[in-house]
C-alpha atoms as a PDB file:
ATOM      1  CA  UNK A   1       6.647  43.928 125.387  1.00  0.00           C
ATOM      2  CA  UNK A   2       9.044  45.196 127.848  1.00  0.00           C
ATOM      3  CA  UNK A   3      12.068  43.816 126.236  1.00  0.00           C
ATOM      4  CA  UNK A   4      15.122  46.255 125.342  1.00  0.00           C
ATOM      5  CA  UNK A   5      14.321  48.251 128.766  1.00  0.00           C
ATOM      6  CA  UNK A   6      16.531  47.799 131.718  1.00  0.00           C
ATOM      7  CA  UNK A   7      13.271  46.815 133.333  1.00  0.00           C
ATOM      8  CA  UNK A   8      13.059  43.894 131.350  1.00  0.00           C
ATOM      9  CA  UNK A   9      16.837  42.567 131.978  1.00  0.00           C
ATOM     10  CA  UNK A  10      16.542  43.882 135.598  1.00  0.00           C
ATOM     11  CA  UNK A  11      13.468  41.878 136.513  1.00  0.00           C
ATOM     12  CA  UNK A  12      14.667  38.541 134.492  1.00  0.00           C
ATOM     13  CA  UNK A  13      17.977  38.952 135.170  1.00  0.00           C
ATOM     14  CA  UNK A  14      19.104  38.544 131.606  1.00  0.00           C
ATOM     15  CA  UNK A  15      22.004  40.303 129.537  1.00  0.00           C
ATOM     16  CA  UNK A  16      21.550  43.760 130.178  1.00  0.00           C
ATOM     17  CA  UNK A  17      23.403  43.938 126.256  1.00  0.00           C
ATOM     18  CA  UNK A  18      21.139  41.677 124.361  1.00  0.00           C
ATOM     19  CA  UNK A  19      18.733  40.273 126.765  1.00  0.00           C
ATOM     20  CA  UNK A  20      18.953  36.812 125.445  1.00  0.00           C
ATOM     21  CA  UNK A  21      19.954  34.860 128.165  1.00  0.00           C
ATOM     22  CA  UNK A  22      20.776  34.633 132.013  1.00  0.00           C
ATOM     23  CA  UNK A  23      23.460  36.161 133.604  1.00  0.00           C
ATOM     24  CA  UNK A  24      22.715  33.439 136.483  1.00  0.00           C
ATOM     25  CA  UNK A  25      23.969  29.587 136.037  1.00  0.00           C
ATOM     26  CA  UNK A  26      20.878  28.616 137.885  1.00  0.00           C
ATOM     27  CA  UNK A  27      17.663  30.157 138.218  1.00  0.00           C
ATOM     28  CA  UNK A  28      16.496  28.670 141.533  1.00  0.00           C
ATOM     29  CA  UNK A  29      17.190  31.794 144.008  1.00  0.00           C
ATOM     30  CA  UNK A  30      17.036  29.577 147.020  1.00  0.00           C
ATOM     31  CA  UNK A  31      20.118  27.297 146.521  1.00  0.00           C
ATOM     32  CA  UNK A  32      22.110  29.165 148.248  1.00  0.00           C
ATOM     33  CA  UNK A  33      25.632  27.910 146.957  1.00  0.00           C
ATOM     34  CA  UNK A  34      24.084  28.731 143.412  1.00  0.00           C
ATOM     35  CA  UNK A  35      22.264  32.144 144.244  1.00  0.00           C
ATOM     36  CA  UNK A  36      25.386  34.434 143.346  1.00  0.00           C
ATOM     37  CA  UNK A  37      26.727  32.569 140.999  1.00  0.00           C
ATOM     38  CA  UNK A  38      26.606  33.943 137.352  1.00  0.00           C
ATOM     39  CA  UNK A  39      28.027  33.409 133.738  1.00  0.00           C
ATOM     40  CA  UNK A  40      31.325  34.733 132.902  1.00  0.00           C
ATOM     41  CA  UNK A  41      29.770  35.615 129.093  1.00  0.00           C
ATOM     42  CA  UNK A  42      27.264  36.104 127.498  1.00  0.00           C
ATOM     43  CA  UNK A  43      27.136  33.264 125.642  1.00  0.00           C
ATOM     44  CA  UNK A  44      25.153  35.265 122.821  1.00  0.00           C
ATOM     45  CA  UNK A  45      27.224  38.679 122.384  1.00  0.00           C
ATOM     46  CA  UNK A  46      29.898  37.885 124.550  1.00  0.00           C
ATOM     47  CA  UNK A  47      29.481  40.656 127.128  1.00  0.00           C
ATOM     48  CA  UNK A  48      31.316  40.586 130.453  1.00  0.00           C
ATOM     49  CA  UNK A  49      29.373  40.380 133.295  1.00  0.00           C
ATOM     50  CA  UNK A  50      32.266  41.258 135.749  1.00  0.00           C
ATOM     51  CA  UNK A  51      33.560  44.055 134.679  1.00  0.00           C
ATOM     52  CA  UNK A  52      36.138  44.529 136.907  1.00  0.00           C
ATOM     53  CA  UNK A  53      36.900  42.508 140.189  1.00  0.00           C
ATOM     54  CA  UNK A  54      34.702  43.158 142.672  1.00  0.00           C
ATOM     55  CA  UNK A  55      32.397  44.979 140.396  1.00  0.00           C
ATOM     56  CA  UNK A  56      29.418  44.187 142.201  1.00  0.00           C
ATOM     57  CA  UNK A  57      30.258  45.266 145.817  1.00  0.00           C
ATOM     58  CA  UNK A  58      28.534  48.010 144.333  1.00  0.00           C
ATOM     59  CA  UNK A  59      25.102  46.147 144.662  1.00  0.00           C
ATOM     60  CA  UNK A  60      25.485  46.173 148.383  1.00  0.00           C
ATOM     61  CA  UNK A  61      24.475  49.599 148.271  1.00  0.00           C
ATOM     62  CA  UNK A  62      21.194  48.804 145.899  1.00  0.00           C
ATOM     63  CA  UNK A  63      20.045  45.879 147.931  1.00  0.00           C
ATOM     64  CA  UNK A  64      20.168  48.188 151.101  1.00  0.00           C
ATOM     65  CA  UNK A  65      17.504  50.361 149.150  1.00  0.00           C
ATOM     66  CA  UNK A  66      15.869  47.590 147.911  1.00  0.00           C
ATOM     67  CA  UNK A  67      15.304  46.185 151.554  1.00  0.00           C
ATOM     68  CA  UNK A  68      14.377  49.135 153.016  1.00  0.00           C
ATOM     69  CA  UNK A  69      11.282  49.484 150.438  1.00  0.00           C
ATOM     70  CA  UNK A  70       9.984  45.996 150.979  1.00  0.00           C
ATOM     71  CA  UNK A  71      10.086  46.985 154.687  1.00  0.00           C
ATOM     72  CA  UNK A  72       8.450  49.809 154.377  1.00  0.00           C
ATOM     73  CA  UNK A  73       6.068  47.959 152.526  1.00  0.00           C
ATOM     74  CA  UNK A  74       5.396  45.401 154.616  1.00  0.00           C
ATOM     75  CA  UNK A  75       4.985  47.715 157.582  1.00  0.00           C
ATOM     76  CA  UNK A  76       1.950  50.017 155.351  1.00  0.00           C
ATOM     77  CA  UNK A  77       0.602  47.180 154.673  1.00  0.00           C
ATOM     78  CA  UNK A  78       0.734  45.455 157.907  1.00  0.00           C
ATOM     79  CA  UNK A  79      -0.334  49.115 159.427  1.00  0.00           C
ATOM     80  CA  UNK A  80      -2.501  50.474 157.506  1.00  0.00           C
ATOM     81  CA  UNK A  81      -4.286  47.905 155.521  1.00  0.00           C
ATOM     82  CA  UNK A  82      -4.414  44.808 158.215  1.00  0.00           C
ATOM     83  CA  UNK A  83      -4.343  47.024 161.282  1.00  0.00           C
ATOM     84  CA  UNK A  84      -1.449  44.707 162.938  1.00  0.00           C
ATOM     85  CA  UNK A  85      -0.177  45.705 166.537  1.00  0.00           C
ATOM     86  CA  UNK A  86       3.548  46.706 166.307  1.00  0.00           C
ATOM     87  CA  UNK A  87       4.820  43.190 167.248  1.00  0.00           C
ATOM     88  CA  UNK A  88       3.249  41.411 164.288  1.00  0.00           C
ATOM     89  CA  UNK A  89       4.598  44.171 162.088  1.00  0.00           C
ATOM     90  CA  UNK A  90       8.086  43.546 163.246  1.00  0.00           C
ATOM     91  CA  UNK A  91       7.811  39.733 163.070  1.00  0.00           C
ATOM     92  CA  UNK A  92       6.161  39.969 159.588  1.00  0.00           C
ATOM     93  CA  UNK A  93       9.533  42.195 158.619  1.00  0.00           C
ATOM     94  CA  UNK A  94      11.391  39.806 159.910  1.00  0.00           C
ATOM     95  CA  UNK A  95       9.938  37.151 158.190  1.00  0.00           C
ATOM     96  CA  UNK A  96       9.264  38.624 154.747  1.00  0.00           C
ATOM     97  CA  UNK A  97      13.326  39.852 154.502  1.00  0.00           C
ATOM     98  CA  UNK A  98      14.379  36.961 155.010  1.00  0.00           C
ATOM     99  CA  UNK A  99      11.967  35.377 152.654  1.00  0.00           C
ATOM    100  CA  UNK A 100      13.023  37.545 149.878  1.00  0.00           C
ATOM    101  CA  UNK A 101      16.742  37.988 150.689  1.00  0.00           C
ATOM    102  CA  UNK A 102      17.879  35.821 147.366  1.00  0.00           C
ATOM    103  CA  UNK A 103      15.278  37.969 145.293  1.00  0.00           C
ATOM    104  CA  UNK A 104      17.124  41.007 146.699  1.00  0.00           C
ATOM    105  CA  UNK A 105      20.443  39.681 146.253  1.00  0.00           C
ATOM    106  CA  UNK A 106      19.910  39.151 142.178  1.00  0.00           C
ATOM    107  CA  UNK A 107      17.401  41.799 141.971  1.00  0.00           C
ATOM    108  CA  UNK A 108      20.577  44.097 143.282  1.00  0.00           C
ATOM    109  CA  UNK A 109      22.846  42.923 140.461  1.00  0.00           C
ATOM    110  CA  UNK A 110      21.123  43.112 138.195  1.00  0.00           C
ATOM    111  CA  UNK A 111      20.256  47.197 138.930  1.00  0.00           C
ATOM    112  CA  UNK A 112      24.202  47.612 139.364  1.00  0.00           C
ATOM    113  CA  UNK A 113      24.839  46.474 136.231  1.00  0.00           C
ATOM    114  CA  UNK A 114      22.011  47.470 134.549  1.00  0.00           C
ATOM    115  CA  UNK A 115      23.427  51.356 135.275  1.00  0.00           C
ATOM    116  CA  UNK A 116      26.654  50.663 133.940  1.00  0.00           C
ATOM    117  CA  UNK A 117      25.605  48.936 130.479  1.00  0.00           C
ATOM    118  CA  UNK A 118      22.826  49.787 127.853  1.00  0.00           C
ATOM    119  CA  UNK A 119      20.698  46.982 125.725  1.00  0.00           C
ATOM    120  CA  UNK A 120      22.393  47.292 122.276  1.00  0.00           C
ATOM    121  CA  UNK A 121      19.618  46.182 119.542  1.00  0.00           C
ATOM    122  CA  UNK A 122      22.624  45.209 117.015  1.00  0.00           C
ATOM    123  CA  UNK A 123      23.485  42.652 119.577  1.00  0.00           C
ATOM    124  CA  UNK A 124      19.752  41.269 120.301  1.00  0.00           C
ATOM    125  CA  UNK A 125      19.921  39.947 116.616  1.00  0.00           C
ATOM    126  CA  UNK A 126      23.592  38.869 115.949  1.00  0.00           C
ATOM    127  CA  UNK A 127      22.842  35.284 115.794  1.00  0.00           C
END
């Protein structure tokens, strides 16, 4: 349904060209010699991922953003819905980014990248 959106490649962390496979040699985010590691290719268009060295220092900036709204999540929900004290808002913070730090860390690449390539629908169907 979704697919040829940059939601679709952002949230499954596929080829942001074709969005046929993985950019991501493993997709368990909480092997944490394996969580960063992508793909040189696209094995299906053959679309480089780095596109220059250190390309994605970039998605330092993203995942800063990207933590900041889970926190702020987590505290309006811990606030507002479950009526914690201040303490158990912190320590459910705490708790919940460091839980989804991997999820951050791909879901960050894969919005860098995302702005700097377009799904190509050619591609999608070369094979």
């Amino acid at each position: 349904m979704l697919k040829g959106t940059k939601l679709y490649s952002i949230f499954t962390g596929t080829c942001p060209v074709c969005q046929n496979e993985s950019m991501y040699t493993s997709h368990n985010l909480y092997n944490p010699s394996k969580t960063q590691e992508m793909n040189e290719r696209c094995s299906h268009c053959d679309t480089k991922y780095k596109i220059e060295p250190s390309f994605f220092y970039g998605s330092m900036y993203v995942s800063y953003g990207v933590g900041v709204a889970i926190a702020i999540a987590t505290f309006v929900l811990g606030y507002y819905v479950l009526d914690l004290s201040r303490w158990n808002i912190f320590i459910a913070i705490t708790l919940i980014s460091i839980i989804t730090l991997p999820m951050v860390i791909r879901v960050s690449r894969n919005i860098w990248i995302n702005i700097f390539m377009d799904y190509d629908k050619t591609k999608d169907k070369k094979r």
